[in-house]
Protein backbone atom coordinates (compact mmCIF):
# COMPACT_ATOMS: atom_id res chain seq x y z
CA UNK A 1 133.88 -159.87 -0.74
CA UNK A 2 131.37 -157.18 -1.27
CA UNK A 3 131.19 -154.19 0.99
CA UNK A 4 127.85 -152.05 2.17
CA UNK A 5 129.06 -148.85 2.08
CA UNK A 6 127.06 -145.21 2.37
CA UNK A 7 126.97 -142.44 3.45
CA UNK A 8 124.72 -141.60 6.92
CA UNK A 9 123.59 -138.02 8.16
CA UNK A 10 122.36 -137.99 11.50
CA UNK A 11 120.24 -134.44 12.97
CA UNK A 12 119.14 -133.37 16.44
CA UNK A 13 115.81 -133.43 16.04
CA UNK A 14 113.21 -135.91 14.24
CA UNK A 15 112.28 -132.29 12.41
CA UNK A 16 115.58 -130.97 10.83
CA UNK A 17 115.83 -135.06 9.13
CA UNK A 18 112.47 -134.55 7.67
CA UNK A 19 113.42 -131.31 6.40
CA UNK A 20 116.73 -132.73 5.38
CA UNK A 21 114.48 -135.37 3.81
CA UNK A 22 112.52 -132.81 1.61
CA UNK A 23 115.17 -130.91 0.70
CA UNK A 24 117.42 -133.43 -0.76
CA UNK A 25 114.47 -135.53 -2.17
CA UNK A 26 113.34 -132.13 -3.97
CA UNK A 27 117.37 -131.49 -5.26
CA UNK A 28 117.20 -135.17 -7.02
CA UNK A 29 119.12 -136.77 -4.26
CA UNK A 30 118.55 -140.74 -3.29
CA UNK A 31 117.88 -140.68 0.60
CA UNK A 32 116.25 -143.04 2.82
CA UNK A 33 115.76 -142.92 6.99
CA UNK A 34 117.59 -145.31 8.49
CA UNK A 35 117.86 -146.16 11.77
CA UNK A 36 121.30 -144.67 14.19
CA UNK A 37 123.69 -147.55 14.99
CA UNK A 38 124.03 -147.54 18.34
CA UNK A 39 127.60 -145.49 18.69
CA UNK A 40 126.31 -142.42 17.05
CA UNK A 41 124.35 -140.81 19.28
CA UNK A 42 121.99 -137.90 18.03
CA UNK A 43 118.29 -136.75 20.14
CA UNK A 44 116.62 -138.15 16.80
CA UNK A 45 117.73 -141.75 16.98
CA UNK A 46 117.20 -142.24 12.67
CA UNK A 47 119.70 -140.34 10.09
CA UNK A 48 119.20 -140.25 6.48
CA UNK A 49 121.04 -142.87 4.35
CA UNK A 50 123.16 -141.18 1.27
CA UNK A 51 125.27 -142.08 -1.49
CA UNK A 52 128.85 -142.34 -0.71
CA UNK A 53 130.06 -140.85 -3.54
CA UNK A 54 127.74 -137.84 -2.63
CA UNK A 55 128.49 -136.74 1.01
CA UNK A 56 130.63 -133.95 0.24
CA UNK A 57 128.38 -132.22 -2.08
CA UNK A 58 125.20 -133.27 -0.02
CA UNK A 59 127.45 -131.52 2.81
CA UNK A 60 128.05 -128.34 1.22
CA UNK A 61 124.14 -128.15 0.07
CA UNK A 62 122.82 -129.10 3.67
CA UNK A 63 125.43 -126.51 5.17
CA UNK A 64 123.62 -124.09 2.87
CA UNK A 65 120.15 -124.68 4.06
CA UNK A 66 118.81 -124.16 7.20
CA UNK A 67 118.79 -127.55 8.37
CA UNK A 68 120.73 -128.66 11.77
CA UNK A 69 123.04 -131.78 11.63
CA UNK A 70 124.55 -133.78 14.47
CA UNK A 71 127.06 -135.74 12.23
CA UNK A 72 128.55 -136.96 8.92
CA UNK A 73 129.29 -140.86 8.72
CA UNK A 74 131.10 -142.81 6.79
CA UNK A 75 129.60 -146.47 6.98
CA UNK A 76 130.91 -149.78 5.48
CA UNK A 77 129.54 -153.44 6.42
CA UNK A 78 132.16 -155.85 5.93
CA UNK A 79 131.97 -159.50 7.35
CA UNK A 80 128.94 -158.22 8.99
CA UNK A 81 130.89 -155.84 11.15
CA UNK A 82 130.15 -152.46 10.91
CA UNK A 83 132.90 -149.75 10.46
CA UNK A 84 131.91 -145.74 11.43
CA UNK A 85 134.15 -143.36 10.71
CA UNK A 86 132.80 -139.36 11.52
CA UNK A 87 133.64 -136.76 9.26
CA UNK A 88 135.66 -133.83 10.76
């Protein structure tokens, strides 16, 4: 059985993900928009899409920009169910 798994930031407005978008993109990180599932709501209904094995540090470097976030996810696909777990 193979798992999806990433990592998903989502922001409060359609302009702090683009500048999340920029920023990370310029740093040498691997992002992609993606759309919000449903249970995660945010006023801009996409987040960005992030390595897994990258959210803390992408954390830390968003944290220190001056970028807005709604949320941290955890996402895995398994069975094609879809487990979110928020990061505290």
């Amino acid at each position: 059985m193979n798992d999806e798994k990433y990592g998903l930031i989502a922001f409060p407005s359609t302009t702090d993900s683009l500048k999340a978008e920029k920023l990370l993109k310029g740093a040498g990180y691997s992002v992609s928009f993606r759309p919000l599932p449903p249970i995660i709501t945010a006023d801009c209904g996409f987040g960005l899409e992030i390595p897994l094995a990258k959210t803390q540090e992408i954390r830390k470097f968003i944290a220190e920009s001056p970028v807005q976030t709604a949320g941290f996810y955890h996402i895995i696909i398994r069975d094609g169910e879809k487990i979110i777990t928020s990061l505290k």
